[in-house]
PDB file of N, CA and C in Angstrom:
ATOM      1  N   UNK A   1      51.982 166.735 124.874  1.00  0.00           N
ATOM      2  CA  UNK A   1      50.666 167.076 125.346  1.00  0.00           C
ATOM      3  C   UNK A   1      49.839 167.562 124.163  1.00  0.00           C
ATOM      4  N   UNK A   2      48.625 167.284 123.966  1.00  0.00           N
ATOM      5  CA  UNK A   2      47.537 167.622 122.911  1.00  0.00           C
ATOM      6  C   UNK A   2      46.350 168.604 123.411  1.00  0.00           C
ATOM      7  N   UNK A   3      46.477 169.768 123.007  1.00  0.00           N
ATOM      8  CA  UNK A   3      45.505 170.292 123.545  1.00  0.00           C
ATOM      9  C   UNK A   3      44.866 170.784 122.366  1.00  0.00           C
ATOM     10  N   UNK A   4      43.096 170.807 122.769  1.00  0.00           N
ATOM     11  CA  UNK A   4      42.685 171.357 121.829  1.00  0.00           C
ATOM     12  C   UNK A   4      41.520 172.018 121.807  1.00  0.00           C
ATOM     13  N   UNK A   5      40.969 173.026 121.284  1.00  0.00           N
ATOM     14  CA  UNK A   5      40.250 174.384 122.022  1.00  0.00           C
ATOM     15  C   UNK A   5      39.649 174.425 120.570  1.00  0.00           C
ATOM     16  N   UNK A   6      38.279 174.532 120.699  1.00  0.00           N
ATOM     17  CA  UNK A   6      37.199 175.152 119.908  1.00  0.00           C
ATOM     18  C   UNK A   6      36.597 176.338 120.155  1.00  0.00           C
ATOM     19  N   UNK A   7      36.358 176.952 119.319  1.00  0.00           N
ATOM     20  CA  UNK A   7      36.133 178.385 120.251  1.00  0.00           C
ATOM     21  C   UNK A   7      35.202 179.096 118.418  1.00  0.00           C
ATOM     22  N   UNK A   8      34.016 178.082 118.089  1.00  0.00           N
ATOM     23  CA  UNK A   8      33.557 178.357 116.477  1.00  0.00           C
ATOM     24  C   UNK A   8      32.874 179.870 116.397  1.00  0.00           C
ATOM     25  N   UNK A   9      32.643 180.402 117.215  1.00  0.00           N
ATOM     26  CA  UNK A   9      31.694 181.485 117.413  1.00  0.00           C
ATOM     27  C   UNK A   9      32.883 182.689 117.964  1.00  0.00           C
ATOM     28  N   UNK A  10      33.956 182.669 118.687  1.00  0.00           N
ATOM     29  CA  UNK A  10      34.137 183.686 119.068  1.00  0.00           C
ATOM     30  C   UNK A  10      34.447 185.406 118.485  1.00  0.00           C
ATOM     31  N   UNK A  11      34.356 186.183 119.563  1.00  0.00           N
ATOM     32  CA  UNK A  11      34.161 187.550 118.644  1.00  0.00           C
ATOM     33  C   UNK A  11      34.427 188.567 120.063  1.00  0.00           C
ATOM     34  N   UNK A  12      36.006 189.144 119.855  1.00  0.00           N
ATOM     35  CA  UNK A  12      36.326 190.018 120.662  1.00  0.00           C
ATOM     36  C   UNK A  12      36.053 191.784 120.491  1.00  0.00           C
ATOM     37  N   UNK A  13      35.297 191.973 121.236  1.00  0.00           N
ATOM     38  CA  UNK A  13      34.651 193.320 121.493  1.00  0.00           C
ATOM     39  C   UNK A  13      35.911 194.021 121.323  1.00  0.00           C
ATOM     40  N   UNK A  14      36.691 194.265 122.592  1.00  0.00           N
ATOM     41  CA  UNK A  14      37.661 194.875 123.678  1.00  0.00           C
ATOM     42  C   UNK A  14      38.229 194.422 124.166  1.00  0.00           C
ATOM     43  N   UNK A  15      39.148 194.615 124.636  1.00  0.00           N
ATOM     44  CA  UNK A  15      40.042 193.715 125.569  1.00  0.00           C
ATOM     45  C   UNK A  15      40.956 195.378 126.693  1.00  0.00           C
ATOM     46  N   UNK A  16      40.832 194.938 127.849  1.00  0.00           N
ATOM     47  CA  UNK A  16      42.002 195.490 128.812  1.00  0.00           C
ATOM     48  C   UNK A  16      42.930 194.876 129.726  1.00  0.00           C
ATOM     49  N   UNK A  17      43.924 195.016 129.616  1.00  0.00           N
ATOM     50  CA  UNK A  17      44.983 194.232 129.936  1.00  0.00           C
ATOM     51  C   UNK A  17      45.361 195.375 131.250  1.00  0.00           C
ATOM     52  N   UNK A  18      45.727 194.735 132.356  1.00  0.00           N
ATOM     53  CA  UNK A  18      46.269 195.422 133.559  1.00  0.00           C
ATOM     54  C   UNK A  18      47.812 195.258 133.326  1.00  0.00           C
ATOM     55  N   UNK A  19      48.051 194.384 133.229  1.00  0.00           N
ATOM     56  CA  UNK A  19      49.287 193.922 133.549  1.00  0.00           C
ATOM     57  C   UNK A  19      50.068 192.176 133.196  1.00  0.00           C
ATOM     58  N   UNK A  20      51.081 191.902 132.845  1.00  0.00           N
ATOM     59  CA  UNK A  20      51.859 190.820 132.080  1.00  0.00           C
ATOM     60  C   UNK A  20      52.668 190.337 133.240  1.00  0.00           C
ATOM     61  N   UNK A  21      52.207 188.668 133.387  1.00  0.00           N
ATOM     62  CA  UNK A  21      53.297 188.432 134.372  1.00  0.00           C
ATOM     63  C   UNK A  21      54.596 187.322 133.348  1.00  0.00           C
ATOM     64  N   UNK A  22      55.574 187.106 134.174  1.00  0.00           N
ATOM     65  CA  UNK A  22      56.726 186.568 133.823  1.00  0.00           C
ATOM     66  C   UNK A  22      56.371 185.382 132.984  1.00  0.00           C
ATOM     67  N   UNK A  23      55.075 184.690 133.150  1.00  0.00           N
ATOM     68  CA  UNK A  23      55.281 183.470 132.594  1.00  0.00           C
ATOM     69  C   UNK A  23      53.482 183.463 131.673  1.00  0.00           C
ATOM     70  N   UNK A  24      53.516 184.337 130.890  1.00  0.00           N
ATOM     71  CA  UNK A  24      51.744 184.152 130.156  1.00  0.00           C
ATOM     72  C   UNK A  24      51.871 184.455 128.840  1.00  0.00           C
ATOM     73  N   UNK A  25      51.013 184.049 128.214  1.00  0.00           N
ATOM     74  CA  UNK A  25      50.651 183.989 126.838  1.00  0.00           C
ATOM     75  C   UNK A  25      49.131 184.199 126.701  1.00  0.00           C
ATOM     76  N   UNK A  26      49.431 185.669 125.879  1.00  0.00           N
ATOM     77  CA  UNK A  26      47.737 186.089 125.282  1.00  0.00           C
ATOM     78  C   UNK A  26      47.810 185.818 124.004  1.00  0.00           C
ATOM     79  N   UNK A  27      46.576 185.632 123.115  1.00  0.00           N
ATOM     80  CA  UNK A  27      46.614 184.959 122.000  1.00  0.00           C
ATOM     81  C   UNK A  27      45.217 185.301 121.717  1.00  0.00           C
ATOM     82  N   UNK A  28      45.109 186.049 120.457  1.00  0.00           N
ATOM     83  CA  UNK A  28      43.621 186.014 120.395  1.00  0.00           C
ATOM     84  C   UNK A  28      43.533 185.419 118.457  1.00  0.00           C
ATOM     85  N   UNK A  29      43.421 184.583 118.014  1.00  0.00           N
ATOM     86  CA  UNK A  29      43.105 184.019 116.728  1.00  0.00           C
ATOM     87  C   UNK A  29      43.729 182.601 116.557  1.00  0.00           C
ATOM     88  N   UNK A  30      44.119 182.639 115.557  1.00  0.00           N
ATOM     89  CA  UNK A  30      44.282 181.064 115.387  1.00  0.00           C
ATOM     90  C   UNK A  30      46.007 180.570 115.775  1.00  0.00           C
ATOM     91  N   UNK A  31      46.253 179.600 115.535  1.00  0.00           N
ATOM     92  CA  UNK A  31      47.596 179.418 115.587  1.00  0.00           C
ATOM     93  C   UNK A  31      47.979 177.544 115.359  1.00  0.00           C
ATOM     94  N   UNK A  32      48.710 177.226 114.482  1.00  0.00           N
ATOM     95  CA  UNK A  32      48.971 176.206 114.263  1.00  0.00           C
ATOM     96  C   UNK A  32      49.955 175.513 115.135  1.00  0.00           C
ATOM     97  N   UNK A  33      50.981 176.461 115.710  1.00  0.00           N
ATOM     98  CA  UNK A  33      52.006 175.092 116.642  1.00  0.00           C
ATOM     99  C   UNK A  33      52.310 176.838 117.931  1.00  0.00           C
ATOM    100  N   UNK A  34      52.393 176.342 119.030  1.00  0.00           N
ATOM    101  CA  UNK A  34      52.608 176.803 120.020  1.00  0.00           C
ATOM    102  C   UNK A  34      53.949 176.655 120.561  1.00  0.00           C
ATOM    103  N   UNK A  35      54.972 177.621 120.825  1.00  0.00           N
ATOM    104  CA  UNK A  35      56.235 176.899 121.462  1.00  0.00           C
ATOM    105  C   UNK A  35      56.564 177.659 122.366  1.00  0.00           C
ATOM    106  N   UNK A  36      56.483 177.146 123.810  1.00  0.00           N
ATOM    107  CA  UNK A  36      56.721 177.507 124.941  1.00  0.00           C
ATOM    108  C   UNK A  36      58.510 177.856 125.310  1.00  0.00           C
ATOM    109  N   UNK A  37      58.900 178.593 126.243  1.00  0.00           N
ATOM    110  CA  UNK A  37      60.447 178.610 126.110  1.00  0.00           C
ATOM    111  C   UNK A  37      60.305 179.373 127.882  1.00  0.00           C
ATOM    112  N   UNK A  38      61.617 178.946 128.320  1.00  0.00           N
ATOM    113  CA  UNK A  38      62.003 179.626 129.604  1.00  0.00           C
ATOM    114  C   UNK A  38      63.507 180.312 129.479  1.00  0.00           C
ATOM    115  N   UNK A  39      63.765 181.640 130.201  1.00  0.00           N
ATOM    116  CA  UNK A  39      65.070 181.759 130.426  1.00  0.00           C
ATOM    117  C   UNK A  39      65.290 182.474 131.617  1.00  0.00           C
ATOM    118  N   UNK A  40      66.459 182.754 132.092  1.00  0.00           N
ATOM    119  CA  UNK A  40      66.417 183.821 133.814  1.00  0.00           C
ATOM    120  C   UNK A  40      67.293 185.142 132.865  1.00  0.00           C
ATOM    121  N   UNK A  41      67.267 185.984 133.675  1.00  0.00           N
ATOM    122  CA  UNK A  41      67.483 187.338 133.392  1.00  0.00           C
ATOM    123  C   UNK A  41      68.244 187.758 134.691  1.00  0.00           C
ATOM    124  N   UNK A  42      68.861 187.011 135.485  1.00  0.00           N
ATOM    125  CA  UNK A  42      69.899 187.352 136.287  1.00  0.00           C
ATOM    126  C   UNK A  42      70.752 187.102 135.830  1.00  0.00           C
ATOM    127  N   UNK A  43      71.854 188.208 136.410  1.00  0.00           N
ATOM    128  CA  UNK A  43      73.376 188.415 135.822  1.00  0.00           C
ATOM    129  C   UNK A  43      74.278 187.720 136.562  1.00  0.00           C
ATOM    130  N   UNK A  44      75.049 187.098 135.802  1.00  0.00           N
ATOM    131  CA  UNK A  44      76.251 185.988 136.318  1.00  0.00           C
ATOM    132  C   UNK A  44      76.525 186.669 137.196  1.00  0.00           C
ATOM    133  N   UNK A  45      76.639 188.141 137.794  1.00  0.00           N
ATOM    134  CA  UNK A  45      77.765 188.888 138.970  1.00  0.00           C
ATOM    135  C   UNK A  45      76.551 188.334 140.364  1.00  0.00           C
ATOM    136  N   UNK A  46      75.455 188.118 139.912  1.00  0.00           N
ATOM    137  CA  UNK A  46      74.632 187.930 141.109  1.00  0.00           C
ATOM    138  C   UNK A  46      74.749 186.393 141.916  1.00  0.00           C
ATOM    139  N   UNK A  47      75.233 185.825 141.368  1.00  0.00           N
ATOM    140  CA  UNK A  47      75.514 184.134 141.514  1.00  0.00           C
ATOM    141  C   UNK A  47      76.660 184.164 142.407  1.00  0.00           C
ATOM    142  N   UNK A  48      76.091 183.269 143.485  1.00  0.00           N
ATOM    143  CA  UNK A  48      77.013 182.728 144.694  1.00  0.00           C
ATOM    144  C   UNK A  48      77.381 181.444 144.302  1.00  0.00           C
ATOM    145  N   UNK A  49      78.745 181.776 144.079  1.00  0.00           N
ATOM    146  CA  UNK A  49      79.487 180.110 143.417  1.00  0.00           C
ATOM    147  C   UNK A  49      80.527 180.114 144.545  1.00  0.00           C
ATOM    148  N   UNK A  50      80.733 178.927 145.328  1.00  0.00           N
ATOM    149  CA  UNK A  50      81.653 178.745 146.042  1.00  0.00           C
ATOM    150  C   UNK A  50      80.901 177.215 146.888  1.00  0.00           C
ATOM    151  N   UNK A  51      81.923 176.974 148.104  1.00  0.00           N
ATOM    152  CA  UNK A  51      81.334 176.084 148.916  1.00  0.00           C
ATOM    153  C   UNK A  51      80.448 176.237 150.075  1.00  0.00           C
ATOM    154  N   UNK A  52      79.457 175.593 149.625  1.00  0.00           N
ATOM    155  CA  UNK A  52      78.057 175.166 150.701  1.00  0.00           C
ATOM    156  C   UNK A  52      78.672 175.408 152.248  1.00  0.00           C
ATOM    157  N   UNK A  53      77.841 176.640 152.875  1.00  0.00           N
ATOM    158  CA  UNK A  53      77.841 176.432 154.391  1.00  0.00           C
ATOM    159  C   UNK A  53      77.160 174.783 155.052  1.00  0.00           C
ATOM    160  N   UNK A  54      77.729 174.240 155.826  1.00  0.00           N
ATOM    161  CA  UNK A  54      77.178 173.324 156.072  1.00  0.00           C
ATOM    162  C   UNK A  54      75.875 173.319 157.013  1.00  0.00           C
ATOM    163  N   UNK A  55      74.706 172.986 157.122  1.00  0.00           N
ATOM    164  CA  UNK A  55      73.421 173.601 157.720  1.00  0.00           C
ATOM    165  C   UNK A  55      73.632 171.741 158.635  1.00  0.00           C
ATOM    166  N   UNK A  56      73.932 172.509 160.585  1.00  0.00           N
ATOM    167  CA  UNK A  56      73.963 170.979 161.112  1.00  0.00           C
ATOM    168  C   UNK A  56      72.266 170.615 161.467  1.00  0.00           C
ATOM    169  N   UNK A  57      72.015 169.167 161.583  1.00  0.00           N
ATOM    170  CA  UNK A  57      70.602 168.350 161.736  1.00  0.00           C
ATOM    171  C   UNK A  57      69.899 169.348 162.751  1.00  0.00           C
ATOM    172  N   UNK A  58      69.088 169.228 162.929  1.00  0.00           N
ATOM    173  CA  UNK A  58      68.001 169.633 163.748  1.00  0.00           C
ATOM    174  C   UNK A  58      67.734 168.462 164.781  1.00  0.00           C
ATOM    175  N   UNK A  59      68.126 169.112 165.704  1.00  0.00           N
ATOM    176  CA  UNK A  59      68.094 168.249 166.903  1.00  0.00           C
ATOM    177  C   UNK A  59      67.191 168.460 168.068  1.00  0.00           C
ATOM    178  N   UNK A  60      65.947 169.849 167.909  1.00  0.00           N
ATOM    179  CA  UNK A  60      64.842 169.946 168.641  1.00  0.00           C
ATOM    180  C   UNK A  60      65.332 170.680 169.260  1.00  0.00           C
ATOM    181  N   UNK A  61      66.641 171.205 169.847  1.00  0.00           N
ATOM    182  CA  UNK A  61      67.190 172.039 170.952  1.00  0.00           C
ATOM    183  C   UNK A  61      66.372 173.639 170.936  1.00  0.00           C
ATOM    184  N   UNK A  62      66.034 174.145 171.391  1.00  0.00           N
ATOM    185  CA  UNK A  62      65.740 175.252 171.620  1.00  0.00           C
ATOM    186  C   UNK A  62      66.781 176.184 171.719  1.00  0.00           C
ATOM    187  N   UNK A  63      67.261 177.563 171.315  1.00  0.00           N
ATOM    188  CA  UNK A  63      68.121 177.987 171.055  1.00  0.00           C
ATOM    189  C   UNK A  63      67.949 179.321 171.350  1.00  0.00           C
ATOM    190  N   UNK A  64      68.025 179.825 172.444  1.00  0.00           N
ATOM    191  CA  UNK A  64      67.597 181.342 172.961  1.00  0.00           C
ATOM    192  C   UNK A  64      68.342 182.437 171.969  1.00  0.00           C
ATOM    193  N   UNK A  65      68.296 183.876 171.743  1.00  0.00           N
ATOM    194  CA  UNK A  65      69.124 184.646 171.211  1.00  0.00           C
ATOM    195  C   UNK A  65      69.029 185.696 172.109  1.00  0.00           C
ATOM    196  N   UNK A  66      69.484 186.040 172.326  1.00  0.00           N
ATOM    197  CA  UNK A  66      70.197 187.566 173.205  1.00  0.00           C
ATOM    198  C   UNK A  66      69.427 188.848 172.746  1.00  0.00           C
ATOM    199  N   UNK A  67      68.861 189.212 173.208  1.00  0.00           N
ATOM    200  CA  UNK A  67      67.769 190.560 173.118  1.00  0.00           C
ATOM    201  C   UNK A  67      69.068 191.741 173.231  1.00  0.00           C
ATOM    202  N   UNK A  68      69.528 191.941 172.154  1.00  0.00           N
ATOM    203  CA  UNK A  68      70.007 193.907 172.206  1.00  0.00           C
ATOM    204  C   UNK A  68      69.425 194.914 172.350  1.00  0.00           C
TER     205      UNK A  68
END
């Protein structure tokens, strides 16, 4: 992908930042190559590894549940 941003005049006063989410990039000047990256931050102990409950078709039935 080629992106490309002119910006000949700009001129930052101030800036306030609230808050950073998981996936952003602030950038205020120049920059020659950009490199994007992903990773997760969950811990292997949190991972359900085993075999798939089997989920049966949907067959339209209506399916009451019992009020406790």
């Amino acid at each position: 992908m080629y992106y490309n941003v002119n910006n000949w005049q700009l001129e930052v006063g101030s800036i306030s930042m609230m808050g950073v989410s998981s996936s952003s990039l602030f950038l205020i000047g120049d920059s020659e190559n950009i490199q994007l990256a992903s990773s997760f931050d969950t811990p292997p102990e949190s991972y359900i590894v085993g075999a798939q409950i089997p989920v049966p078709p949907n067959t339209g039935e209506v399916i009451e549940q019992a009020n406790d």
